[in-house]
Structure formats: C-alpha cells, structure tokens
N, C-alpha and C. Protein backbone atom coordinates (compact mmCIF):
# COMPACT_ATOMS: atom_id res chain seq x y z
N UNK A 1 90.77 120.57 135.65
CA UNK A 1 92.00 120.06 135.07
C UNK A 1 92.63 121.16 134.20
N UNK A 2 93.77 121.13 134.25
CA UNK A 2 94.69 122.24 133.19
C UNK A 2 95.13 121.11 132.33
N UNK A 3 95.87 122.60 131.59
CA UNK A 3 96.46 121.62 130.12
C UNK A 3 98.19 121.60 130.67
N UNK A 4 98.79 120.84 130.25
CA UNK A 4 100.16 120.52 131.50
C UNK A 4 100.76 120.90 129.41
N UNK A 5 100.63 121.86 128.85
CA UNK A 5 101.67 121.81 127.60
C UNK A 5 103.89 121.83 128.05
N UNK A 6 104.24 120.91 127.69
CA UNK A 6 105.60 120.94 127.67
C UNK A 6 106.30 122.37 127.30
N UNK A 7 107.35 122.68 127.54
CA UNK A 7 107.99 124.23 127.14
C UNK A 7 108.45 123.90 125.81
N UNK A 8 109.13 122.44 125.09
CA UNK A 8 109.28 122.14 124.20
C UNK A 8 108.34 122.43 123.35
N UNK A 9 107.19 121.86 123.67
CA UNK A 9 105.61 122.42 122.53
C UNK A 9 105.68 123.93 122.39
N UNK A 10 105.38 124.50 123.82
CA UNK A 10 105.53 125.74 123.85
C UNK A 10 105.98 126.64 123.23
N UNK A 11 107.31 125.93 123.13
CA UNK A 11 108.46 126.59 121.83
C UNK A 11 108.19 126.47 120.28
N UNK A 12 107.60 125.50 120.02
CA UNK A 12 107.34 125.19 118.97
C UNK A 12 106.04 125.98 118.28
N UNK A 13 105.21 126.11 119.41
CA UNK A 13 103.85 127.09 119.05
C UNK A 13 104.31 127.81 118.64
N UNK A 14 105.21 128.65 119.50
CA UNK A 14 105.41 130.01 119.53
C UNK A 14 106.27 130.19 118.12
N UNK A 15 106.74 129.36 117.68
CA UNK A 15 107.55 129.85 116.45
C UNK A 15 106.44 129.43 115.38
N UNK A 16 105.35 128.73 114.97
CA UNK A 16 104.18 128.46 114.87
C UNK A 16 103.59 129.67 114.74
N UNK A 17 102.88 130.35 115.65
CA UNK A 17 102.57 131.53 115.47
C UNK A 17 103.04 132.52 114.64
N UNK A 18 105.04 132.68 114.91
CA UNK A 18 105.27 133.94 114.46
C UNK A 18 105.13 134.12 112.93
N UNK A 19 104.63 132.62 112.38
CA UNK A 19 104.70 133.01 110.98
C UNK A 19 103.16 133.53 110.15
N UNK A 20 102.35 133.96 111.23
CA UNK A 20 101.20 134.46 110.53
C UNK A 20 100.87 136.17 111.21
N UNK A 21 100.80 136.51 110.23
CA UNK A 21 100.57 138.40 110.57
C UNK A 21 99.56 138.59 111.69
N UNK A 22 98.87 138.11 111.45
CA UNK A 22 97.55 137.47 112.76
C UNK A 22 97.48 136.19 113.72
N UNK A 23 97.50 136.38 114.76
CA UNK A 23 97.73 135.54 115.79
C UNK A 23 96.62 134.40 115.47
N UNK A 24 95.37 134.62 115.44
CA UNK A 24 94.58 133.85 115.01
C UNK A 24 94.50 133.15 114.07
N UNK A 25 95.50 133.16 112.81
CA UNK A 25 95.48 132.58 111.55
C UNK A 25 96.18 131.52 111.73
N UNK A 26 97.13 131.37 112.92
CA UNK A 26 97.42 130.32 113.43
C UNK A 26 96.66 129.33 114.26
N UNK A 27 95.56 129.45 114.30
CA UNK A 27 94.44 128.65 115.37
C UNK A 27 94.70 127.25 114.83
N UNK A 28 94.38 127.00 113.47
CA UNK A 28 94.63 125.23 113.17
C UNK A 28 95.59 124.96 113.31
N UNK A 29 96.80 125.01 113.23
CA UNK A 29 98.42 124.64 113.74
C UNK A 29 98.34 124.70 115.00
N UNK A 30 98.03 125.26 115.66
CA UNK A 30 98.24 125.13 117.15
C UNK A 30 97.47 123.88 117.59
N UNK A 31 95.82 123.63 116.86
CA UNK A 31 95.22 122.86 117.12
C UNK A 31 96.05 121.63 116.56
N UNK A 32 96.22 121.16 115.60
CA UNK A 32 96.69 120.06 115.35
C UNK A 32 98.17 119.73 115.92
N UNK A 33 99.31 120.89 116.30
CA UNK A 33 100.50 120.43 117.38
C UNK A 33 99.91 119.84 118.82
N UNK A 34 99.11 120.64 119.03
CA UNK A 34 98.49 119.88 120.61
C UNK A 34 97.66 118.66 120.19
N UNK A 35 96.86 118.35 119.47
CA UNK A 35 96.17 116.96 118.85
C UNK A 35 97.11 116.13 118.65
N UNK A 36 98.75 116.41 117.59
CA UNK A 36 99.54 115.42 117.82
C UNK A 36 100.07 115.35 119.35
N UNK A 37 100.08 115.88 119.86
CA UNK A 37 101.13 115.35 121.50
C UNK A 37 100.12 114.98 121.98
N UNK A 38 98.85 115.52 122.51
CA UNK A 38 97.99 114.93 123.24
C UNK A 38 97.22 113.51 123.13
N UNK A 39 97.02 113.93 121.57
CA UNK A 39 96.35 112.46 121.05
C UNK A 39 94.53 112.93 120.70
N UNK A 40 94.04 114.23 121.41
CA UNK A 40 92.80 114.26 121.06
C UNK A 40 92.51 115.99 121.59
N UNK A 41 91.46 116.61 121.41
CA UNK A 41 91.77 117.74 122.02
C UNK A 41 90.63 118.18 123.08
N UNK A 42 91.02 118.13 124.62
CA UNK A 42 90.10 118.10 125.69
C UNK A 42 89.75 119.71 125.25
N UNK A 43 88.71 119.84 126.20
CA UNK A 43 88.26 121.28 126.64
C UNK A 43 89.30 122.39 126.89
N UNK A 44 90.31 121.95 127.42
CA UNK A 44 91.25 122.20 128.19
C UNK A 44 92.43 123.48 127.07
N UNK A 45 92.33 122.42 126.11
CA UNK A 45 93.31 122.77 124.92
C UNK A 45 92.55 124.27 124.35
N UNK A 46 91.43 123.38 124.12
CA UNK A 46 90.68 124.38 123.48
C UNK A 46 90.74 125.84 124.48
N UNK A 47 91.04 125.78 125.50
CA UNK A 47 91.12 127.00 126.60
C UNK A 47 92.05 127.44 126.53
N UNK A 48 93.32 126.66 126.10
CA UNK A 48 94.65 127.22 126.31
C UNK A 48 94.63 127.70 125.06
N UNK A 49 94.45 127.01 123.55
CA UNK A 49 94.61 127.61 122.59
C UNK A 49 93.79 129.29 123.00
N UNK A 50 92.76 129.66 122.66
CA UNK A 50 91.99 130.95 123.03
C UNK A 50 92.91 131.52 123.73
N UNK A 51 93.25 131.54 124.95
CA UNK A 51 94.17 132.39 125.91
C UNK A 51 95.72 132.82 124.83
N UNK A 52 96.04 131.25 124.38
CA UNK A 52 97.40 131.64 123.71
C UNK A 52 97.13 132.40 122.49
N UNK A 53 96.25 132.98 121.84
CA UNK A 53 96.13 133.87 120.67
C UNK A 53 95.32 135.08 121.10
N UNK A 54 94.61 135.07 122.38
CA UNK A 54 94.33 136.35 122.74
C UNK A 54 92.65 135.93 121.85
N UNK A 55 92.11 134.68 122.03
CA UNK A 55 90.58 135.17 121.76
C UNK A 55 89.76 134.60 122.51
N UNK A 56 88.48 134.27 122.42
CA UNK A 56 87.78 133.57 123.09
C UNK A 56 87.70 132.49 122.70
N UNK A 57 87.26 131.62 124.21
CA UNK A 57 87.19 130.30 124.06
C UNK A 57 86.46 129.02 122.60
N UNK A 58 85.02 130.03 122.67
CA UNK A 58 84.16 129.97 122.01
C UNK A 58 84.50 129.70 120.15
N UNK A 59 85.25 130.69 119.85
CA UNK A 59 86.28 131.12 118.63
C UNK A 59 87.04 129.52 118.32
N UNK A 60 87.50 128.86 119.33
CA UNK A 60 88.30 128.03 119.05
C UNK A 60 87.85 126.65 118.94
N UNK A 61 86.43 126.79 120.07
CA UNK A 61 85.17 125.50 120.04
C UNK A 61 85.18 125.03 118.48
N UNK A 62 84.78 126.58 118.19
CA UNK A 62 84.00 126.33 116.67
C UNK A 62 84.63 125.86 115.71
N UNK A 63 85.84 126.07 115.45
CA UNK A 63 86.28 125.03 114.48
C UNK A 63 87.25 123.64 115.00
N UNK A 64 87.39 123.45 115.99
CA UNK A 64 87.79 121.96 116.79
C UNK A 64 85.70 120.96 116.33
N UNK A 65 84.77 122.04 116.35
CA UNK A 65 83.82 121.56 116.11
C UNK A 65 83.45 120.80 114.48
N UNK A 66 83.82 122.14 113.62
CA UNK A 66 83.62 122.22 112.39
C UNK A 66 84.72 121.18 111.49
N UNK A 67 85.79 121.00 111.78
CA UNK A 67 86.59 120.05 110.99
C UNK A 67 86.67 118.78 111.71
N UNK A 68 86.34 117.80 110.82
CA UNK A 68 86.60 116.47 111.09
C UNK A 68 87.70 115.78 111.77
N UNK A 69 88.92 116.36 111.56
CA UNK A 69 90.16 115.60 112.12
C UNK A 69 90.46 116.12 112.97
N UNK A 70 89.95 116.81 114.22
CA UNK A 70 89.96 116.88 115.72
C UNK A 70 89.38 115.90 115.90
N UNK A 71 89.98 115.40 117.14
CA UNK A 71 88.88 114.64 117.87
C UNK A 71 88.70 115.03 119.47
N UNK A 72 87.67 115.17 119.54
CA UNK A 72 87.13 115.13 120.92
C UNK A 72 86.87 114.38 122.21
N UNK A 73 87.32 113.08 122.05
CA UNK A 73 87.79 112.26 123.06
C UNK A 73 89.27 111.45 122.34
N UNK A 74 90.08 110.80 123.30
CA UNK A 74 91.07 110.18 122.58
C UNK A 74 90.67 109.14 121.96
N UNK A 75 92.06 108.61 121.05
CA UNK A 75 91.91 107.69 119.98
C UNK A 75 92.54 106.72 120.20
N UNK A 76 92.09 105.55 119.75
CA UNK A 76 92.86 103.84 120.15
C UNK A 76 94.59 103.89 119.61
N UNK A 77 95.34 103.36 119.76
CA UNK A 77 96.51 102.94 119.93
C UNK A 77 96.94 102.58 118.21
N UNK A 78 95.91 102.03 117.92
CA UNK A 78 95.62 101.62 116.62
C UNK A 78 94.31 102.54 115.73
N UNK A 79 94.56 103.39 114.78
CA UNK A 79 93.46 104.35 114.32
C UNK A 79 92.95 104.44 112.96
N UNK A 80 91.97 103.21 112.73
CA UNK A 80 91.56 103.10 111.10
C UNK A 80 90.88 104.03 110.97
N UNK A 81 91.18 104.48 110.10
CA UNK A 81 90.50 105.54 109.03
C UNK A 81 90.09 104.87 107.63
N UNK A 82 88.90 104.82 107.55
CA UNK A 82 88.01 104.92 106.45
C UNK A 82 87.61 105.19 105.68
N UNK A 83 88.23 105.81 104.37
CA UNK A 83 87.65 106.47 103.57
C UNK A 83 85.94 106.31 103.16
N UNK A 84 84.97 107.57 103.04
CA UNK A 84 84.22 107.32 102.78
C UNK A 84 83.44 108.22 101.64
N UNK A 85 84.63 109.14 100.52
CA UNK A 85 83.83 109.69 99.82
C UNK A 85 83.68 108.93 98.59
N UNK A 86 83.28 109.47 97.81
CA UNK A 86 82.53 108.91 95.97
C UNK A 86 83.07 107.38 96.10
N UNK A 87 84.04 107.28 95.58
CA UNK A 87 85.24 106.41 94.98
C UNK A 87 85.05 105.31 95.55
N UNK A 88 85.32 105.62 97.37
CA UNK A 88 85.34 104.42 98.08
C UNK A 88 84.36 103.79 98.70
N UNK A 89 83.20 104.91 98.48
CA UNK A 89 81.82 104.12 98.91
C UNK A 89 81.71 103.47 97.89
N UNK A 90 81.68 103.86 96.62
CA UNK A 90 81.14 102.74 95.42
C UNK A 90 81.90 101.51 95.58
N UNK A 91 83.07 101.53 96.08
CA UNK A 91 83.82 100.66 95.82
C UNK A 91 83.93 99.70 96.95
N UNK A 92 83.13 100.03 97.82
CA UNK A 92 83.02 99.33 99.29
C UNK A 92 83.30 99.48 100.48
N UNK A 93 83.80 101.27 100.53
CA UNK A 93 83.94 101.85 101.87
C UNK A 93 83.25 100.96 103.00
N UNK A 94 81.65 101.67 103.31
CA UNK A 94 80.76 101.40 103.84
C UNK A 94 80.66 99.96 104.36
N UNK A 95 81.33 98.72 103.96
CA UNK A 95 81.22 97.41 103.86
C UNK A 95 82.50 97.31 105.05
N UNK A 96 83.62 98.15 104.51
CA UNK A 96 84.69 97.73 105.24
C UNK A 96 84.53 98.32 106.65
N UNK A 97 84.46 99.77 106.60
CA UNK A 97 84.01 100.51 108.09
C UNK A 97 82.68 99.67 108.81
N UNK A 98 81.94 98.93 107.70
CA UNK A 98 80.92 97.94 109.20
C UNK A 98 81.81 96.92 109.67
N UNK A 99 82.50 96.64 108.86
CA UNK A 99 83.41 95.26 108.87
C UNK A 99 84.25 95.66 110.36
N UNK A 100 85.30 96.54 110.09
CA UNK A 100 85.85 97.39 111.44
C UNK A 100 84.97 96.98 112.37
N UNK A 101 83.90 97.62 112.71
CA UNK A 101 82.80 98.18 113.39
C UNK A 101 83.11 96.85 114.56
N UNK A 102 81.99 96.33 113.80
CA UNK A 102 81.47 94.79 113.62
C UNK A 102 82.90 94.16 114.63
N UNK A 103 84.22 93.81 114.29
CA UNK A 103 85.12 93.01 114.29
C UNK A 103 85.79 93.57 115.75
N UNK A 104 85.28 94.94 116.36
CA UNK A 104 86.46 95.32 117.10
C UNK A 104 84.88 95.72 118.97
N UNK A 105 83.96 95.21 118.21
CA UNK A 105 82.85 95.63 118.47
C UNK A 105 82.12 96.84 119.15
N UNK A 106 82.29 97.45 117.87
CA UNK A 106 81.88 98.62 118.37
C UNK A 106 80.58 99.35 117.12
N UNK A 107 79.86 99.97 117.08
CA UNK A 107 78.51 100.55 116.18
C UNK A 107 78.35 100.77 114.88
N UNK A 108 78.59 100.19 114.14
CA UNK A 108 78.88 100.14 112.82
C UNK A 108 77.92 101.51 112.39
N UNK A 109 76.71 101.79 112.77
CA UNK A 109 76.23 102.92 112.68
C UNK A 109 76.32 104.28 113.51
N UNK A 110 76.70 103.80 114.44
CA UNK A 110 77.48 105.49 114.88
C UNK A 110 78.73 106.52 114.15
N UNK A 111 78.08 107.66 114.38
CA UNK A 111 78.81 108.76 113.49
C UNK A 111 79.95 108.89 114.44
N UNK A 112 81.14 109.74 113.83
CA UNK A 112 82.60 109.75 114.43
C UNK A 112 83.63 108.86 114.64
N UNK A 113 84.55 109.26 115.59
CA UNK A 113 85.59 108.51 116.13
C UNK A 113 84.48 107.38 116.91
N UNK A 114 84.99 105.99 117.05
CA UNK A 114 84.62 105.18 117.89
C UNK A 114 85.78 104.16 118.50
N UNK A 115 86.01 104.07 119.83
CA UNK A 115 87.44 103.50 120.23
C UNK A 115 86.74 102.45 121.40
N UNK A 116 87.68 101.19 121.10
CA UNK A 116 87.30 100.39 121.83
C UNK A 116 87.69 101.26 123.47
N UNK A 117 86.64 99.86 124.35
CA UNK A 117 87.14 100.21 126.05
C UNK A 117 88.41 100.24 126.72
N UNK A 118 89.35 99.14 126.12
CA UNK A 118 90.32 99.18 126.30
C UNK A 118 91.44 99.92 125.33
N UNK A 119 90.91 100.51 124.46
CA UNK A 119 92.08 101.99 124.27
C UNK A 119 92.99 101.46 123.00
N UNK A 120 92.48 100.10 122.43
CA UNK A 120 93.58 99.89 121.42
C UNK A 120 93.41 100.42 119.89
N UNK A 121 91.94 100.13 119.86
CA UNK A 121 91.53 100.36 118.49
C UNK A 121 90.39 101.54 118.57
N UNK A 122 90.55 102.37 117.20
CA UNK A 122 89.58 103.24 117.03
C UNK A 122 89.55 102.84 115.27
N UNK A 123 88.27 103.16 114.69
CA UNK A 123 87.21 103.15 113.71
C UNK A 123 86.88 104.65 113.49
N UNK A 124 86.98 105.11 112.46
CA UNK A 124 86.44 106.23 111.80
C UNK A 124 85.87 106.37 110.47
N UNK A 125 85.44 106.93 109.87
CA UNK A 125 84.95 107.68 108.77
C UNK A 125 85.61 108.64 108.37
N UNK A 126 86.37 109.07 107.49
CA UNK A 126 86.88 110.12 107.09
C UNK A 126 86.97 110.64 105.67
N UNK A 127 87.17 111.61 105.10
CA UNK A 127 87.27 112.55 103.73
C UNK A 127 88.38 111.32 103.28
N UNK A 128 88.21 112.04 102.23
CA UNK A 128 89.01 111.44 100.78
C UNK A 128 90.72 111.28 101.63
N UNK A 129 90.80 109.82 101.27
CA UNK A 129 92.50 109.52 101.32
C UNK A 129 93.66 109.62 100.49
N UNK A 130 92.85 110.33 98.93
CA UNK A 130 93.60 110.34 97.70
C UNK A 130 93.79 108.76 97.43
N UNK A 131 93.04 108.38 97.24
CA UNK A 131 93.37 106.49 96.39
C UNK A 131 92.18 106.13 95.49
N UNK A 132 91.51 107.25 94.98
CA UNK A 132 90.29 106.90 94.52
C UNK A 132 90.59 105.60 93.37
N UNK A 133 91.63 105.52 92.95
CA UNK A 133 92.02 104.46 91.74
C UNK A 133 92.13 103.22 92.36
N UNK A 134 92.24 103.03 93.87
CA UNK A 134 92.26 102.10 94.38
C UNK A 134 91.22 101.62 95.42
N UNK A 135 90.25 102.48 95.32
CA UNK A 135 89.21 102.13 96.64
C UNK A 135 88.64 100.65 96.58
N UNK A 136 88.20 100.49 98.06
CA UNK A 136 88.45 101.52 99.05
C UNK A 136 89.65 101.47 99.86
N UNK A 137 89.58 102.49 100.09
CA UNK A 137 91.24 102.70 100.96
C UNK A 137 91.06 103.07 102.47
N UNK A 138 91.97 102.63 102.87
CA UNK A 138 92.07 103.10 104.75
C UNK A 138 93.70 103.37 105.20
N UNK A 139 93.45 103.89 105.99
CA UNK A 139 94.89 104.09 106.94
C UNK A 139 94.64 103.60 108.18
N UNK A 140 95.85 103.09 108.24
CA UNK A 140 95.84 102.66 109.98
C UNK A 140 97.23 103.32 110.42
N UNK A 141 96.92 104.28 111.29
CA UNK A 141 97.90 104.95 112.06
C UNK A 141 98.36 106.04 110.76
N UNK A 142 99.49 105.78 110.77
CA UNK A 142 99.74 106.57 109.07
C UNK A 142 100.26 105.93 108.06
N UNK A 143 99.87 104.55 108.46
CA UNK A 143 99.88 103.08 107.10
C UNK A 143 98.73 103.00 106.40
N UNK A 144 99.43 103.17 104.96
CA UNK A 144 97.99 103.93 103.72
C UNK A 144 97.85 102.20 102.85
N UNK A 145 97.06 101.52 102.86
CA UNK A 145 96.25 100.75 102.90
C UNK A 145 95.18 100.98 101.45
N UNK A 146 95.57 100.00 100.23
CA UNK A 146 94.44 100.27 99.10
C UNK A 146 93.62 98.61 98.86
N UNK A 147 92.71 99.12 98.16
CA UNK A 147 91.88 97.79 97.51
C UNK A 147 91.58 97.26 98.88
N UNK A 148 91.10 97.64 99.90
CA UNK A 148 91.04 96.65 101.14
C UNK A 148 89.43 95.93 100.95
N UNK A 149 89.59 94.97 101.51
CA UNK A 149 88.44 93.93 101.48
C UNK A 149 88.29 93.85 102.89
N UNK A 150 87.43 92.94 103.19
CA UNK A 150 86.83 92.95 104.73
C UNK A 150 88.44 91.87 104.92
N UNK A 151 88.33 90.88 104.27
CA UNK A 151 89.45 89.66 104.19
C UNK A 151 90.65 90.18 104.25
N UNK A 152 90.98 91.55 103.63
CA UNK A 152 92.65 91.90 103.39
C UNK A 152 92.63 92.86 104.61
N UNK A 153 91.41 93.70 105.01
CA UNK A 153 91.52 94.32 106.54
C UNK A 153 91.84 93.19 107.57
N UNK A 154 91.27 91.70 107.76
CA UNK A 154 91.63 90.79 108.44
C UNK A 154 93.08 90.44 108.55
N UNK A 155 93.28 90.41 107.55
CA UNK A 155 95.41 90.26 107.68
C UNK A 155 96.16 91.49 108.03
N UNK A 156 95.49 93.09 107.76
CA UNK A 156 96.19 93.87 108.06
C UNK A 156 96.09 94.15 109.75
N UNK A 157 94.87 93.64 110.73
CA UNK A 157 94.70 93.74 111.83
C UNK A 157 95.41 92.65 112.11
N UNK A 158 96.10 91.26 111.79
CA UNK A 158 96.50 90.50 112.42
C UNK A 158 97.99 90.45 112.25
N UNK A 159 98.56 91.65 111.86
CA UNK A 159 99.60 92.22 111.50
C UNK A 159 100.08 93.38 112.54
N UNK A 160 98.82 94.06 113.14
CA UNK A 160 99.11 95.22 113.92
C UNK A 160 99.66 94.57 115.77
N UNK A 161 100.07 95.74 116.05
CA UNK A 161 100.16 95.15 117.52
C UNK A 161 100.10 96.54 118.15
N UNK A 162 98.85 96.72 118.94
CA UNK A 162 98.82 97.98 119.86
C UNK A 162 99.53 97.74 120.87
C-alpha cells in the first residue's frame, strides 16, 4: 500500500518544512499534519515522511514510537482522552477510563489507544489536559470536559453522536 497524500497536504508540508534550517526539525509537524488528515499514522506515512526529509525510515519509527499522541492504528469517530497524571488520578482518572473501558466494552486494563469494532469510539490514557483544578478531566474529540464522574461521562456519551 502507498500513502495517496493530497497535493493540498503536500503544499502545506512543504511550506511546513521551509520554516526549519533543517529538514528534519520538521519531522513532528509533518507527523502530526498527516495524523490530522489520516486519522492515525500507518507504516506507510512513516515511509513517506523519511523519503520527504531525506532520512531513514527507522529515524521516523522512533519517535511516531516515542510520543504518545501518534497513534498507530486508527481512532473511533468519537476519541476520549483521559487524563491520567497526579491531579486526575487522585481525583479519579483511573475510575473514569475503567468506566469508558467497561461501558464501550473494551479492556479497561490495556495500555494505549483502544477503539471499538465498529469504529465509533476510542478510550485512551493520556498526559496532563491542563485542568488539574478540576480533575479528573477528559476530552472527547476536542470537547474539554472537567470534574467528570462515571455519571457525568454517562450524559456526555448520551450527548455524542458518531
């Protein structure tokens, strides 16, 4: 499979690029323009990125590997995010992401992205959302979400429509 990038993206890389003295210093922008259009980043990307900066493949694995907000298969239609550092574990992260888990049925103990079969919903874990005054906090999609309870996640899912 190839990566089918639009000339529109294309264009957009490329002006993307020109603003770093080093082609490579642009590697996370490129990664996250193709993560937004694509939705996740195949092998594929990761091949085209390398080719489009002139490095190896390998180079580009490693940090699609190393940072959390790639993802490596796609993501549901609907994409809770979880906060799970200091703030919001004390405050009941951990309770709400089983709650997710649990509700959409999918592993309350598995690490990463987790997306239902049918493609609507995904469950994550993620770094600090900035709401520590309000934990725990979540986002769904890029709806920022404080004080959530298992009960107030219940009205915000019966609110969504993938």
């Amino acid at each position: 499979m190839s990566l089918a990038v639009p000339a529109a993206l294309e264009t957009e890389i490329d002006e993307l690029i020109s603003h770093y003295p080093d082609r490579r210093s642009a590697s996370l922008m490129l990664l996250h323009a193709l993560q937004d259009h694509f939705g996740w980043l195949p092998k594929e990307a990761v091949e085209w990125t390398a080719a489009k900066l002139g490095l190896q493949p390998i180079n580009v694995h490693e940090l699609v590997t190393f940072y959390p907000m790639f993802r490596h298969s796609p993501a549901g239609k609907l994409q809770f995010k979880v906060c799970r550092t200091l703030s919001c574990a004390l405050g009941g992260g951990a309770g709400l992401h089983q709650h997710l888990c649990r509700k959409f049925g999918l592993d309350p103990h598995a690490h990463g992205v987790q997306t239902t079969p049918d493609g609507k919903f995904s469950v994550e874990f993620v770094e600090c959302l900035a709401g520590c005054g309000t934990a725990p906090v979540m986002m769904v999609n890029d709806a920022f979400h404080e004080a959530v309870t298992p009960e107030k996640a219940d009205t915000i899912i019966s609110r969504c429509h993938p």
